[in-house]
Protein backbone atom coordinates (compact mmCIF):
# COMPACT_ATOMS: atom_id res chain seq x y z
CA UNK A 1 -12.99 -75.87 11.23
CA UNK A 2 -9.36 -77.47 10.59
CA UNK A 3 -6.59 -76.81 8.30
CA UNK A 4 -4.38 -79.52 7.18
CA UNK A 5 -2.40 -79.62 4.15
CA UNK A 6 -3.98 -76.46 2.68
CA UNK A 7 -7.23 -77.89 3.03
CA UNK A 8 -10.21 -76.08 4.26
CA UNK A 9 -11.95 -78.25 6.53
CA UNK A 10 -16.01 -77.07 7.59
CA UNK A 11 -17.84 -78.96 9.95
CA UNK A 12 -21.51 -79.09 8.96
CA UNK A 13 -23.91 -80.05 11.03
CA UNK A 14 -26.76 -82.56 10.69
CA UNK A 15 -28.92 -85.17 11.53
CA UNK A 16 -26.28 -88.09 11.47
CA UNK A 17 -23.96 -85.96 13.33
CA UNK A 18 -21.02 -83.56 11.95
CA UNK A 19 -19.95 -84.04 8.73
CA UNK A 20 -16.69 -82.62 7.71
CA UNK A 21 -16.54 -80.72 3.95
CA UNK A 22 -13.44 -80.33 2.54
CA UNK A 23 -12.75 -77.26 0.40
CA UNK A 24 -9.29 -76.47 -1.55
CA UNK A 25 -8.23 -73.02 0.26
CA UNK A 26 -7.17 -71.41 -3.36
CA UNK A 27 -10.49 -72.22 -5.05
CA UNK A 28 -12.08 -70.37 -2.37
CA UNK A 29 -9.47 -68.06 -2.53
CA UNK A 30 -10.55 -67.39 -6.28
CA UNK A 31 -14.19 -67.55 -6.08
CA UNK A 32 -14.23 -64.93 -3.11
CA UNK A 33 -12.12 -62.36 -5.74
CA UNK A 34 -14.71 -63.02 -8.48
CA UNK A 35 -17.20 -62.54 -6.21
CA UNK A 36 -15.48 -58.80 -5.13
CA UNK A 37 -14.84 -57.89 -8.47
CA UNK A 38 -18.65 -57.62 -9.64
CA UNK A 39 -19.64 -54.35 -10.36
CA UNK A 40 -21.83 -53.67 -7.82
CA UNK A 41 -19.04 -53.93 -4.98
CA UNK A 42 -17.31 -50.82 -6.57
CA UNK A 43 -19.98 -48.73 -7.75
CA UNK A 44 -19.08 -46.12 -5.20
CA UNK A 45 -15.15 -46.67 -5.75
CA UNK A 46 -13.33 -43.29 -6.48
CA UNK A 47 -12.05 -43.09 -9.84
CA UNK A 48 -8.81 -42.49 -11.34
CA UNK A 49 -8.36 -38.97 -10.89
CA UNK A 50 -9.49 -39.48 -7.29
CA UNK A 51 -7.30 -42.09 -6.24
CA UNK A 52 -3.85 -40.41 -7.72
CA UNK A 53 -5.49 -37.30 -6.29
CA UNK A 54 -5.75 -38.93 -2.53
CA UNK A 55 -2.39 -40.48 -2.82
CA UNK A 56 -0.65 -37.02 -3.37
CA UNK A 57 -2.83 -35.50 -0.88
CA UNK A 58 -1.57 -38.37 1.49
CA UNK A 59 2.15 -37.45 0.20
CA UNK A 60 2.11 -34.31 1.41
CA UNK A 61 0.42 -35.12 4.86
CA UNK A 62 3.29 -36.96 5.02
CA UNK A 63 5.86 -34.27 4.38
CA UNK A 64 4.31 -31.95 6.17
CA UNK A 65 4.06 -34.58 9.57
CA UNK A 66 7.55 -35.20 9.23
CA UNK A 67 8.81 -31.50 9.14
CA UNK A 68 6.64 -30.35 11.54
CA UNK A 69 8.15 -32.77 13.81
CA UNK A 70 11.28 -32.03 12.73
CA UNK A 71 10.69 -27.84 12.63
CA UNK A 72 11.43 -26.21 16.16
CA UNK A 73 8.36 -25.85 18.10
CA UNK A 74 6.04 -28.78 16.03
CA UNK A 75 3.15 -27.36 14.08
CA UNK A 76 3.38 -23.46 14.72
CA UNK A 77 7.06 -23.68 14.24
CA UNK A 78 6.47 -25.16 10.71
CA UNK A 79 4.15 -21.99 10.05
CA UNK A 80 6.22 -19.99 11.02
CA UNK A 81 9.31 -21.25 8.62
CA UNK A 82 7.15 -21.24 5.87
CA UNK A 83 5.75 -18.10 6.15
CA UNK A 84 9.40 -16.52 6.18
CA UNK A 85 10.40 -19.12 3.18
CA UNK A 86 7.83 -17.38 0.91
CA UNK A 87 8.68 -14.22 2.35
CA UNK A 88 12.56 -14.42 0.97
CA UNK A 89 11.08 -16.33 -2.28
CA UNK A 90 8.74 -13.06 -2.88
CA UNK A 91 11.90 -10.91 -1.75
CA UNK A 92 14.20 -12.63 -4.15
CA UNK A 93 11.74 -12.65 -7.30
CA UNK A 94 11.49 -8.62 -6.62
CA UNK A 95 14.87 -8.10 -6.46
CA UNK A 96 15.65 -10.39 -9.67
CA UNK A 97 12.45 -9.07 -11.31
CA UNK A 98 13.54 -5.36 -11.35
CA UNK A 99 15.86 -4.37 -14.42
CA UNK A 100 19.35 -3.68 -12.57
CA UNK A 101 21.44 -1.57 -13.87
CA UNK A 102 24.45 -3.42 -12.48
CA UNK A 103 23.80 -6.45 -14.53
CA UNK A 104 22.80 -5.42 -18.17
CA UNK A 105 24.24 -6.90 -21.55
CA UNK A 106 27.26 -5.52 -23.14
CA UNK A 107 24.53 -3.60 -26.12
CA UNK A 108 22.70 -1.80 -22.77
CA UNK A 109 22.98 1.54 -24.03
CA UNK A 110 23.33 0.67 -27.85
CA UNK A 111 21.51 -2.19 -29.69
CA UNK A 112 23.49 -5.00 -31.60
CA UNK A 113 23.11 -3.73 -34.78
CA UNK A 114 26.33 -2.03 -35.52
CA UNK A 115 28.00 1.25 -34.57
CA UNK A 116 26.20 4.46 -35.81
CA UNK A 117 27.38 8.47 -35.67
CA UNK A 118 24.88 10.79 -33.38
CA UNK A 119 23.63 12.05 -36.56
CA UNK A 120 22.00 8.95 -37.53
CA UNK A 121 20.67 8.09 -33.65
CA UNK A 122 19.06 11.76 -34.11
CA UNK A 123 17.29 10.99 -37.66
CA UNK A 124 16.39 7.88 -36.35
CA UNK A 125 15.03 9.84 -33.21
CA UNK A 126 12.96 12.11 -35.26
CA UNK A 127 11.65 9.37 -37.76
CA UNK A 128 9.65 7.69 -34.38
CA UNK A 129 8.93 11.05 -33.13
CA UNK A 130 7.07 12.11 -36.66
CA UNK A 131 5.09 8.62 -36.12
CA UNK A 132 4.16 9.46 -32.73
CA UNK A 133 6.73 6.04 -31.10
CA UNK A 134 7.74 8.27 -28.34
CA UNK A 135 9.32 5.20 -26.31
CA UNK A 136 11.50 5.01 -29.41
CA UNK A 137 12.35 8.46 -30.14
CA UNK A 138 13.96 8.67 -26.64
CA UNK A 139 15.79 5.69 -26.46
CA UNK A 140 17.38 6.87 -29.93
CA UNK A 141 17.73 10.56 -28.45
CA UNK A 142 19.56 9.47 -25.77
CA UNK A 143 21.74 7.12 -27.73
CA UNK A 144 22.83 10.39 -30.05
CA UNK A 145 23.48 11.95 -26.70
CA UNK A 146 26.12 9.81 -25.41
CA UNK A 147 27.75 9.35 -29.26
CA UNK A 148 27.59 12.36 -29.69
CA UNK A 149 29.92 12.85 -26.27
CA UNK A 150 31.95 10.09 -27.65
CA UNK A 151 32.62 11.68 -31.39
CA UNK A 152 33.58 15.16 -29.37
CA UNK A 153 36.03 13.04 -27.47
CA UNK A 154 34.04 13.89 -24.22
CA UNK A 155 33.52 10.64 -23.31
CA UNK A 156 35.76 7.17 -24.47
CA UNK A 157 33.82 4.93 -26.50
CA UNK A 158 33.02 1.99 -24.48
CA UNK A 159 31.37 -1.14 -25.36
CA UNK A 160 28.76 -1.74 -22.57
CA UNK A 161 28.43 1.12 -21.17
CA UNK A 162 25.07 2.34 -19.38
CA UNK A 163 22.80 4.99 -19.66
CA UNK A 164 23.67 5.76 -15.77
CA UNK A 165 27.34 5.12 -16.43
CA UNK A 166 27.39 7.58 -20.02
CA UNK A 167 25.73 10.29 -17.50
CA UNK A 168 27.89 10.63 -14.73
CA UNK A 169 31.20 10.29 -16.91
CA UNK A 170 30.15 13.17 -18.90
CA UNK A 171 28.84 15.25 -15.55
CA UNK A 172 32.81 15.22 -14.67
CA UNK A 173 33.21 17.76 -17.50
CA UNK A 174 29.83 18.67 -18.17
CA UNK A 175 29.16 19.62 -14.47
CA UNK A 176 26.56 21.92 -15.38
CA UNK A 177 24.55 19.27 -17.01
CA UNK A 178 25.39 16.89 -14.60
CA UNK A 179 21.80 16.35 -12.84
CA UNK A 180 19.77 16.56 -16.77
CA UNK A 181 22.35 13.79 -17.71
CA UNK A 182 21.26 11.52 -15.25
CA UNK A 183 17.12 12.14 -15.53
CA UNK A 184 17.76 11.91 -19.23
CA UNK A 185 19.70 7.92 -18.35
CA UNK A 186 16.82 7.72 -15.84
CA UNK A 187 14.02 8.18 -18.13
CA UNK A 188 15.73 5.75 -20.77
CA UNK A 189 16.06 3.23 -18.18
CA UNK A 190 12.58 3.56 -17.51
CA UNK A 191 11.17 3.08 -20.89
CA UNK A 192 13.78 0.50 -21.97
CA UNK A 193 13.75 -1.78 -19.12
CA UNK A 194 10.66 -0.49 -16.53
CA UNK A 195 8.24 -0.89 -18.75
CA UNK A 196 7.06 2.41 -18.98
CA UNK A 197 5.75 4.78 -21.76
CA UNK A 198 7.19 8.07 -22.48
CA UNK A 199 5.30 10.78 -24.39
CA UNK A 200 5.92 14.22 -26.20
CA UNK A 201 7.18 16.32 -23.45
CA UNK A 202 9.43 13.05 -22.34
CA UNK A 203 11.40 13.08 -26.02
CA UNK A 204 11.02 17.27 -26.18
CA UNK A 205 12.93 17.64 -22.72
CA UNK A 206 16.24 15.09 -24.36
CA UNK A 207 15.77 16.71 -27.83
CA UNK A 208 16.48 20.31 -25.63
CA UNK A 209 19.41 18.74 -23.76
CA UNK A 210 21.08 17.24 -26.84
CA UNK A 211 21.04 20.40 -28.45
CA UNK A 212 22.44 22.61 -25.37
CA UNK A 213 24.68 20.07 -25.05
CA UNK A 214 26.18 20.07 -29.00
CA UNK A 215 26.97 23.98 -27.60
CA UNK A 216 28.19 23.55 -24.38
CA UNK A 217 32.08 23.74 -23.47
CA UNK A 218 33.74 20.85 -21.39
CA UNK A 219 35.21 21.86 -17.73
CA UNK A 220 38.94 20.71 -18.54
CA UNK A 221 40.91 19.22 -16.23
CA UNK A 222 42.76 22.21 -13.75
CA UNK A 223 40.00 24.38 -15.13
CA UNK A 224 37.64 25.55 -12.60
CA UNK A 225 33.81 25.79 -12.78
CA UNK A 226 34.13 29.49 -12.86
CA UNK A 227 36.26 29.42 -16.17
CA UNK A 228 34.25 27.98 -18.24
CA UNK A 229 31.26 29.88 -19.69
């Protein structure tokens, strides 16, 4: 066989000797492609799905080859970073995934719908406490706790301010309240932003503690603990 001029050239042999056949290379060309593309060349060809599936499979081979040669110690190295990669990732999401009291919005303590006096917090209180909403009742008790601090001039009225924060500014002159204050911004924390459920007892214990705390006297400042009673 020859090749001149992009001509096939096939020897065949015979009685009278060899006789050369010429064939044009691109009509063999296209008759070998029709001849592939019959159906029963590709009957076991992946499909679609496969082949995209294969070539991302191949992808990440790929990425994976080239960090673990990149990765400190090959293969075992590579684990090794991952392994501490998902580690921070599961770290991080905790950490972010946890209500933090450090970074709520400026209606934390108080919703956006306008001020209101402790009187109306406590109605509103006892209205979800008479339909058995006990999450609500003490989210709305402790909200007429704190304005009710405010409106006795006990606390400054703060836009923003936390549950946490309310409680330990009033335990400055409250002292003897000071560690009910902060379960009661505890508990509302809990059921505002952990997700939990409180119950009877839960809205009984903050109703109590407003109410001692409508009668109690404020340690003023130079006034010792002893003084006040």
């Amino acid at each position: 066989m020859s090749e001149a001029g992009g001509i096939t050239t096939t020897r065949r042999g015979s009685a009278s000797g060899d006789i050369p056949v010429d064939t044009p290379r691109l009509p063999a060309r296209e008759a070998a492609e029709s001849e592939l593309s019959k159906p029963m060349y590709h009957e076991n060809d992946p499909n679609f799905l496969q082949r995209a599936l294969n070539q991302f499979w191949d992808w990440v081979a790929g990425v994976f080859d080239a960090a673990a040669g990149a990765a400190p110690g090959g293969p075992a190295g590579l684990a090794v970073l991952v392994v501490i990669v998902v580690g921070l990732a599961a770290a991080l999401w905790w950490r972010l995934g946890t209500p933090q009291r450090s970074s709520r919005s400026t209606d934390a303590l108080f919703d956006s719908d306008g001020p209101r006096s402790a009187a109306q917090h406590r109605a509103a209180a006892e209205t979800h406490a008479a339909a058995l909403r006990w999450t609500e009742a003490v989210q709305e008790r402790m909200r007429a706790i704190v304005r009710s601090l405010e409106e006795r001039a006990l606390l400054d009225p703060r836009p923003g301010r936390t549950a946490d924060e309310a409680a330990a500014e009033a335990g400055r002159t409250l002292p003897e309240h000071t560690a009910r204050l902060r379960a009661a911004a505890r508990t509302f924390d809990d059921v505002t932003y952990g997700g939990r459920t409180a119950d009877q007892p839960t809205y009984l214990s903050l109703r109590t503690l407003d109410l001692e705390l409508d009668e109690a006297k404020p340690l003023l400042p130079g006034t010792s603990r002893g003084a006040t009673g």
